[in-house]
Protein backbone atom coordinates (compact mmCIF):
# COMPACT_ATOMS: atom_id res chain seq x y z
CA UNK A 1 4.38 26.68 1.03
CA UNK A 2 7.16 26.11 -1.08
CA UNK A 3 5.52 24.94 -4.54
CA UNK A 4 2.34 24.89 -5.67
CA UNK A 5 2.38 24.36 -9.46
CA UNK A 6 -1.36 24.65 -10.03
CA UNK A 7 -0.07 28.60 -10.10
CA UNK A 8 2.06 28.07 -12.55
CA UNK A 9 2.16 27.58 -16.26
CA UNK A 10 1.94 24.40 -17.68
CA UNK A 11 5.43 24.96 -19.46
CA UNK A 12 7.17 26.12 -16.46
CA UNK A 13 5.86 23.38 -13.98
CA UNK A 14 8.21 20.49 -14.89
CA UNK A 15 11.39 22.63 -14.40
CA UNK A 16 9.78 24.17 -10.61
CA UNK A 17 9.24 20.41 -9.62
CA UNK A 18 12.39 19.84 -10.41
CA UNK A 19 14.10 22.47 -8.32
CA UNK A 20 11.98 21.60 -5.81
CA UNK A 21 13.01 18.33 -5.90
CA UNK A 22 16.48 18.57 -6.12
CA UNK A 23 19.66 21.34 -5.85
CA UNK A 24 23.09 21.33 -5.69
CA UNK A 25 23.09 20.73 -2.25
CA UNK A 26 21.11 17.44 -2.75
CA UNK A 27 21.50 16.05 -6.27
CA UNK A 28 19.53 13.66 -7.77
CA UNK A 29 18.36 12.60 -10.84
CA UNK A 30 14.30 13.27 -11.58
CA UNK A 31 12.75 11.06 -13.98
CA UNK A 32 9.10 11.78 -14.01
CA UNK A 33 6.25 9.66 -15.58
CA UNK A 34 4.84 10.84 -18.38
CA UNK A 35 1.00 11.25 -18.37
CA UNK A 36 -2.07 12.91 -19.99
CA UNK A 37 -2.45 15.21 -17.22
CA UNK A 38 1.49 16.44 -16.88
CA UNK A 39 3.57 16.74 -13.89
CA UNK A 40 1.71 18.35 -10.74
CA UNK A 41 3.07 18.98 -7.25
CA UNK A 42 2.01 20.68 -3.82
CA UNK A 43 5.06 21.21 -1.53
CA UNK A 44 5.61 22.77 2.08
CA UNK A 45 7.97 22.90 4.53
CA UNK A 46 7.93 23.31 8.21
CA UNK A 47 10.46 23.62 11.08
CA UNK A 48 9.53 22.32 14.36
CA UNK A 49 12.42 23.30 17.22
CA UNK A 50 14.31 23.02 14.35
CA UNK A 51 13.47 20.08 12.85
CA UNK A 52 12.55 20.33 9.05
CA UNK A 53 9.24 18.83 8.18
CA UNK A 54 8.74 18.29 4.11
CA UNK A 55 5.26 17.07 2.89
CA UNK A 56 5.18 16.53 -1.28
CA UNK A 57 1.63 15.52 -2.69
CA UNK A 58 2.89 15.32 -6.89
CA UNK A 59 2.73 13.07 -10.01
CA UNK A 60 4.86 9.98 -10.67
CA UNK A 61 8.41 9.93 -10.34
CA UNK A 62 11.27 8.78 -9.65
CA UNK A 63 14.34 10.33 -7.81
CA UNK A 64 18.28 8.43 -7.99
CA UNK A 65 20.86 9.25 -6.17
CA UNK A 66 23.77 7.74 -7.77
CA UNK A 67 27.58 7.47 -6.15
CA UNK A 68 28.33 10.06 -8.58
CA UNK A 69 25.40 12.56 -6.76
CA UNK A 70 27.42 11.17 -3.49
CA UNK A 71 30.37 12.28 -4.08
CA UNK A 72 29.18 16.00 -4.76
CA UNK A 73 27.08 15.61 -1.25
CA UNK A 74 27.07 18.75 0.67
CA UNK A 75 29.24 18.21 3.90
CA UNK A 76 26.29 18.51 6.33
CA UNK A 77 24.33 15.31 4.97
CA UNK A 78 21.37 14.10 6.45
CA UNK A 79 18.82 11.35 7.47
CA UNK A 80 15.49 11.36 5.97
CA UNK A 81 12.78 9.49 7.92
CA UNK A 82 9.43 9.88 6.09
CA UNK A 83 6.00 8.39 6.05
CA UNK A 84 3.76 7.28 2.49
CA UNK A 85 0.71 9.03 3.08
CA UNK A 86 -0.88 9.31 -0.65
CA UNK A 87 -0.12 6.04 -3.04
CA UNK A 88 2.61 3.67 -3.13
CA UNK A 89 6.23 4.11 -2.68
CA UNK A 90 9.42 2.33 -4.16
CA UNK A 91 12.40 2.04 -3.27
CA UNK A 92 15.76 0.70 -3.80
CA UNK A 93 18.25 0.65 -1.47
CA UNK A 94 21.73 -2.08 -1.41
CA UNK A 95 20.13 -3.72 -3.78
CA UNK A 96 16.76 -4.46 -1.94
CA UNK A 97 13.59 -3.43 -3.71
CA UNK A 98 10.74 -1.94 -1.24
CA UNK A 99 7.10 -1.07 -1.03
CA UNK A 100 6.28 1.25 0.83
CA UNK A 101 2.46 2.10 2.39
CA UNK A 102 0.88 4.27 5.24
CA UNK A 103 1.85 1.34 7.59
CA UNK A 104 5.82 1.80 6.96
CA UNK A 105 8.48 4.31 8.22
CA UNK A 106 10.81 4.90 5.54
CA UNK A 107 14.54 5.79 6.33
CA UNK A 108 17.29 7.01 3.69
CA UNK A 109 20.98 8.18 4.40
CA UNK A 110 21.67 11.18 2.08
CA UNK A 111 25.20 9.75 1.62
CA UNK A 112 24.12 5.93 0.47
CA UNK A 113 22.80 5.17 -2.83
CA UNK A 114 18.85 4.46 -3.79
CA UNK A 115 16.08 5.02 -5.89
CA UNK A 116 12.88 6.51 -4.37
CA UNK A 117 9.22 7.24 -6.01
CA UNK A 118 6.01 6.55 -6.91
CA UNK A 119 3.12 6.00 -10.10
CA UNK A 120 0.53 8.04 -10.72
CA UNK A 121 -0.58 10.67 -7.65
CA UNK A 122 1.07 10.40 -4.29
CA UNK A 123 2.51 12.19 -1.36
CA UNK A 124 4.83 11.71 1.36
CA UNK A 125 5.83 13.08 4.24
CA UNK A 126 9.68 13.68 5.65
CA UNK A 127 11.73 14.89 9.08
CA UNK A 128 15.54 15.63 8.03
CA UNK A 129 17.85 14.96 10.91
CA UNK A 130 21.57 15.93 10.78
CA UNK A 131 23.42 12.91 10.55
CA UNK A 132 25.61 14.19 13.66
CA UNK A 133 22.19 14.07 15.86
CA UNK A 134 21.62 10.22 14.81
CA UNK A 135 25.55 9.24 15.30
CA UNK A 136 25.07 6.13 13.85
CA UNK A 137 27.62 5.03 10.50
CA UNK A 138 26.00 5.00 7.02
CA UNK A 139 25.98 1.30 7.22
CA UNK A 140 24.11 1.16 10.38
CA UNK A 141 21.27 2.96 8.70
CA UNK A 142 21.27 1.32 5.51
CA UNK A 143 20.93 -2.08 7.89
CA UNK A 144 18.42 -0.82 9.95
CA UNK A 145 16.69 0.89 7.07
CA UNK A 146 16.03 -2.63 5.48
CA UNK A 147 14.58 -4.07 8.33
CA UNK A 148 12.64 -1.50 10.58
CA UNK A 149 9.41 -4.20 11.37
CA UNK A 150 11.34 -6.17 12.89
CA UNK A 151 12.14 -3.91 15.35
CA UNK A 152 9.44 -3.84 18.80
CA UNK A 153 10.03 0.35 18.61
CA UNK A 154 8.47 0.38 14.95
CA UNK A 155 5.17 0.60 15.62
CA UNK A 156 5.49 3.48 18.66
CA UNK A 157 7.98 5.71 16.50
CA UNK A 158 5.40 5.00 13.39
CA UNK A 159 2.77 6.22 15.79
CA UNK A 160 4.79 9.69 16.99
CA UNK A 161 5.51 10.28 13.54
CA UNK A 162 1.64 10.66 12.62
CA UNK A 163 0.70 12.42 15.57
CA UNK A 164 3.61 14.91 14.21
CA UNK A 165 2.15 15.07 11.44
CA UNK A 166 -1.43 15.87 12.19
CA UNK A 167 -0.80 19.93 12.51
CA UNK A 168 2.94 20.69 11.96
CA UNK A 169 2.36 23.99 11.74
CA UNK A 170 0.64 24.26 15.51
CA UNK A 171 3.44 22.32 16.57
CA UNK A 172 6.18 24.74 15.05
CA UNK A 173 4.60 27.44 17.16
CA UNK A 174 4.29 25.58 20.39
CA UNK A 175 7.25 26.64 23.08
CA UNK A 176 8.18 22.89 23.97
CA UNK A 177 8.72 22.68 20.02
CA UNK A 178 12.43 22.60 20.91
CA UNK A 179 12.03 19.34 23.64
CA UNK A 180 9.87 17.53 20.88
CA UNK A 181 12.24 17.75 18.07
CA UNK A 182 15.10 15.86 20.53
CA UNK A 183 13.25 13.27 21.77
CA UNK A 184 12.17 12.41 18.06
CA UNK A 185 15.33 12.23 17.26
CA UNK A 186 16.21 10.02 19.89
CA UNK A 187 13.19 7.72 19.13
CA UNK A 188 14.18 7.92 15.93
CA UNK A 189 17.67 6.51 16.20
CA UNK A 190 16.23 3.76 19.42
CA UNK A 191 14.54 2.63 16.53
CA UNK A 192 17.43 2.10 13.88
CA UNK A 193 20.05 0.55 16.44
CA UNK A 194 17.04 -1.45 17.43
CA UNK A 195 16.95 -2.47 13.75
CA UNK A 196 20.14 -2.99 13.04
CA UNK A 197 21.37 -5.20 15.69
CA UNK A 198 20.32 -8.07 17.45
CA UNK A 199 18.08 -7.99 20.57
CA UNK A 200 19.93 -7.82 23.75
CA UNK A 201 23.32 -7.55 22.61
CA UNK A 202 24.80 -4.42 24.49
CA UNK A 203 24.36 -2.00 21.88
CA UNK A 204 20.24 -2.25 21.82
CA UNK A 205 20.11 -2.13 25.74
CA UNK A 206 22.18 1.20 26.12
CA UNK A 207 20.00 2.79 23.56
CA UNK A 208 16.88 1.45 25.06
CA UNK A 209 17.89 2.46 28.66
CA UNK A 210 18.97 6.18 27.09
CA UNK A 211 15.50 6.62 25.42
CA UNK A 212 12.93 5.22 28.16
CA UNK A 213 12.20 8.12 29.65
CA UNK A 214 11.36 9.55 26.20
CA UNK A 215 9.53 6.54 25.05
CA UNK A 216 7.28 6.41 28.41
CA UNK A 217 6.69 10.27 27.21
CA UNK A 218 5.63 9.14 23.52
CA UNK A 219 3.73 5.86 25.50
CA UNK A 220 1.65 8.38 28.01
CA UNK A 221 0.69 11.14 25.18
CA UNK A 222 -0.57 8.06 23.05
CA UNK A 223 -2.67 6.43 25.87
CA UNK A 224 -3.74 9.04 28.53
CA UNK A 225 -7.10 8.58 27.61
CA UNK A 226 -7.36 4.85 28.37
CA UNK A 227 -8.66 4.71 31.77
CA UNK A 228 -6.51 1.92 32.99
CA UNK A 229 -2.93 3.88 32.21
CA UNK A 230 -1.11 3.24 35.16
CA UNK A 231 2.30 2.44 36.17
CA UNK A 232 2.05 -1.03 36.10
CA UNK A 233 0.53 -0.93 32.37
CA UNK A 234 3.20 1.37 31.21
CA UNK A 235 6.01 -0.65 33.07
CA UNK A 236 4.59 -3.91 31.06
CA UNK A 237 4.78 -2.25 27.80
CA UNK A 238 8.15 -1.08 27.92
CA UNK A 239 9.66 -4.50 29.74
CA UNK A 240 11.08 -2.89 32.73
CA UNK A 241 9.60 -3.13 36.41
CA UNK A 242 7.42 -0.42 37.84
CA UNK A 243 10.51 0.54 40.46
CA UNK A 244 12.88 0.91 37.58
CA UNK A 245 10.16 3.22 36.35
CA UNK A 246 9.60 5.23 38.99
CA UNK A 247 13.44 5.87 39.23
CA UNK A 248 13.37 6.89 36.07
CA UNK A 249 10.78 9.20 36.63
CA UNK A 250 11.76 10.62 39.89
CA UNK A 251 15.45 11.19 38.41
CA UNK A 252 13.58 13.24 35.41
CA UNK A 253 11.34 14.71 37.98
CA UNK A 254 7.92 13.48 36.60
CA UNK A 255 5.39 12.66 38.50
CA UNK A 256 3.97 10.22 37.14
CA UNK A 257 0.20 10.45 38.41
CA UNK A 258 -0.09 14.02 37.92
CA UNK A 259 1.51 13.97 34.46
CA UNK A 260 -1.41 11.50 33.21
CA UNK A 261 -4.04 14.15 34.86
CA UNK A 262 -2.16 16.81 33.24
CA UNK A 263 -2.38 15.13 29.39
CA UNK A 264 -6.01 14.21 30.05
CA UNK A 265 -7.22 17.76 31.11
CA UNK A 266 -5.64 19.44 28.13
CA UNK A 267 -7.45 17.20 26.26
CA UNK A 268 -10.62 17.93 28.18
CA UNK A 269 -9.88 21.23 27.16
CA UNK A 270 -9.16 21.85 24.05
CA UNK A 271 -12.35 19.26 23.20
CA UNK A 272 -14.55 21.27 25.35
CA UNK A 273 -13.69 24.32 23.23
CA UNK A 274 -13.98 22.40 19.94
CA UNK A 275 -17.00 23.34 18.18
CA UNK A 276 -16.57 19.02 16.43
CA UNK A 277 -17.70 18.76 20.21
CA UNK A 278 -20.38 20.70 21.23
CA UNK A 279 -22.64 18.12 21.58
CA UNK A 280 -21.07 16.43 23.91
CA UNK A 281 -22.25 16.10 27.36
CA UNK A 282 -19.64 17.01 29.89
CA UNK A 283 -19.68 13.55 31.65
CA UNK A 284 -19.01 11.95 27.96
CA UNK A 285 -15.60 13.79 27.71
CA UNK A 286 -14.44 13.50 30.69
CA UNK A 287 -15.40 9.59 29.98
CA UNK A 288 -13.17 10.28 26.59
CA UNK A 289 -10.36 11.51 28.19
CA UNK A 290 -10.07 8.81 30.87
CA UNK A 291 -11.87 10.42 33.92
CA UNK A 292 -13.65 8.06 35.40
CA UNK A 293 -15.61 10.33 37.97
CA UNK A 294 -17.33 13.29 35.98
CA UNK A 295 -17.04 15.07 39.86
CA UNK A 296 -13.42 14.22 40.18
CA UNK A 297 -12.73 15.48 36.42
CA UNK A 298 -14.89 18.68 37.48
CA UNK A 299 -12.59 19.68 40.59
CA UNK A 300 -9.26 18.77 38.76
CA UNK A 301 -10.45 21.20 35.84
CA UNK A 302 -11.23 23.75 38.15
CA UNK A 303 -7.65 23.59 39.80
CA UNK A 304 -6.06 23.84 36.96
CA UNK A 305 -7.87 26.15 34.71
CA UNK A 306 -9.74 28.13 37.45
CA UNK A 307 -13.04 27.69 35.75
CA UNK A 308 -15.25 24.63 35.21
CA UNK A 309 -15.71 22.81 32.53
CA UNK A 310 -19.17 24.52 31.88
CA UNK A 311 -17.64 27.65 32.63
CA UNK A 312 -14.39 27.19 30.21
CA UNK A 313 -16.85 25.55 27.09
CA UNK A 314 -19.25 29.14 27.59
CA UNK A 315 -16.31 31.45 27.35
CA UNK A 316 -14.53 29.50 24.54
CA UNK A 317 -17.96 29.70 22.91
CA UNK A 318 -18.61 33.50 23.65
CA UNK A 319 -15.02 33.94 22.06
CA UNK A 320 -15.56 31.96 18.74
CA UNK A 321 -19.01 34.00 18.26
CA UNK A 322 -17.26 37.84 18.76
CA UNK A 323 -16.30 39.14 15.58
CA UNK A 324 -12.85 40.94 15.57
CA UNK A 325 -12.77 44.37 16.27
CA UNK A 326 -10.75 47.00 14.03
């Protein structure tokens, strides 16, 4: 957590949002809308494998960053890729005025100018990536920034963002935390040279041949549970052929049948341990999570977990009902 102003006095609140808002390291100019119910703001912060996650639920506002608050940037600047999850956003950036809704990915270059905010109560959420991890030019991003629908990634890199977003903080603590913070990055910067450039010219098919194997990954973690996943389905989504795909695979050392299990049993599990689940007939989640056969799902469980799944929903039970000792 690192505001919460409903702890603070009313007099001290505008002056916290503020500094949360804004330091010498990242200047801009807060102008905040002026209401009945005075300024308000909930902030935290999160680092998964190293990559900063910032979520801001506040009043109106709005924040400029002028080439005056450019030319005092810090020299590690940044690229802010963020999602509108309360409200509406607005921006401005070279001149083009935005909207921005739960359906848009919203990318700023700390070292171009703009105008970012809201009316009345809203909340967004942002990753900060080190400009030397995109390696793209300020105008690249600015270009891609103003045109990130038209791009055939926007939809699958607006999808990983959520999914990031649904428990950052169970995320930070996972030990492939590390792994997931790179390949965002690299779907996030597939997606602005996608933007940026036409398709097919050279630049777009390096970056989409560097980032397949990651965007099969972000592809397979979406759809495990849909029964007909299969090579074939995940070669036609990405536009390559299911040989290409294999190599791919095989040089990454996936296999790609026993990955899809893999996905679908933790799943399994961590449903079957869910208490939001109980209720559930075994058969019915194993339905959920793609298994077709409710045998076949029982003696893949088994393998993998060395109990099945009657046995692992009992003890995950038996554990949620023990009160802690000491």
């Amino acid at each position: 957590m690192l505001l919460d102003t409903s702890a603070l006095p009313p007099a001290e609140r505008l002056e916290a949002f503020r500094h949360g808002m804004t330091n010498d390291s990242v200047p801009n100019h807060i102008v905040h809308e002026k209401t009945s119910e005075g300024v308000h703001a909930r902030m935290e912060l999160w680092s998964v494998g190293g990559l900063p996650m910032f979520s801001t639920y506040n009043s109106g506002f709005e924040a400029h960053r002028t080439p005056a608050h450019i030319r005092r940037q810090r020299s590690n600047p940044v690229v802010s890729v963020s999602l509108q999850h309360r409200g509406t956003g607005r921006a401005e950036v070279a001149g083009q005025r935005m909207l921005l809704g739960p359906d848009n990915v919203c990318v700023f270059h700390e070292l171009s100018p703009r105008v970012y905010g809201w009316s009345g109560d809203g909340g967004s959420q942002a990753m900060v990536f080190d400009v030397e991890r995109i390696g793209l030019p300020v105008e690249t991003v600015v270009r891609a920034s103003l045109r990130l629908r038209a791009s055939p990634l926007h939809d699958l890199v607006l999808r990983h963002l959520r999914d990031m977003w649904r428990d950052p903080g169970r995320l930070a603590r996972d030990p492939g935390a590390t792994a997931l913070a790179g390949a965002t990055a690299d779907l996030v910067r597939a997606l602005l040279v996608s933007a940026a450039h036409d398709p097919g010219t050279p630049v777009v098919r390096s970056v989409m041949d560097e980032t397949l194997l990651t965007r099969v990954t972000a592809h397979v973690r979406r759809h495990h549970t849909d029964p007909g996943l299969c090579a074939e389905s995940i070669a036609a989504a990405h536009g390559v052929s299911v040989r290409h795909l294999y190599q791919v695979l095989r040089e990454a050392e996936v296999s790609l049948e026993q990955w899809i299990i893999s996905e679908r049993l933790a799943t399994a599990r961590r449903m079957l341990a869910s208490p939001d689940h109980a209720g559930l007939a075994i058969g019915v989640v194993a339905a959920r999570c793609g298994f077709s056969s409710p045998s076949h799902f029982t003696r893949r469980f088994r393998s993998a977990y060395g109990l099945s799944p009657r046995e692992w929903r009992q003890q995950a039970k038996q554990k949620a009902s023990t009160p802690p000792t000491g």
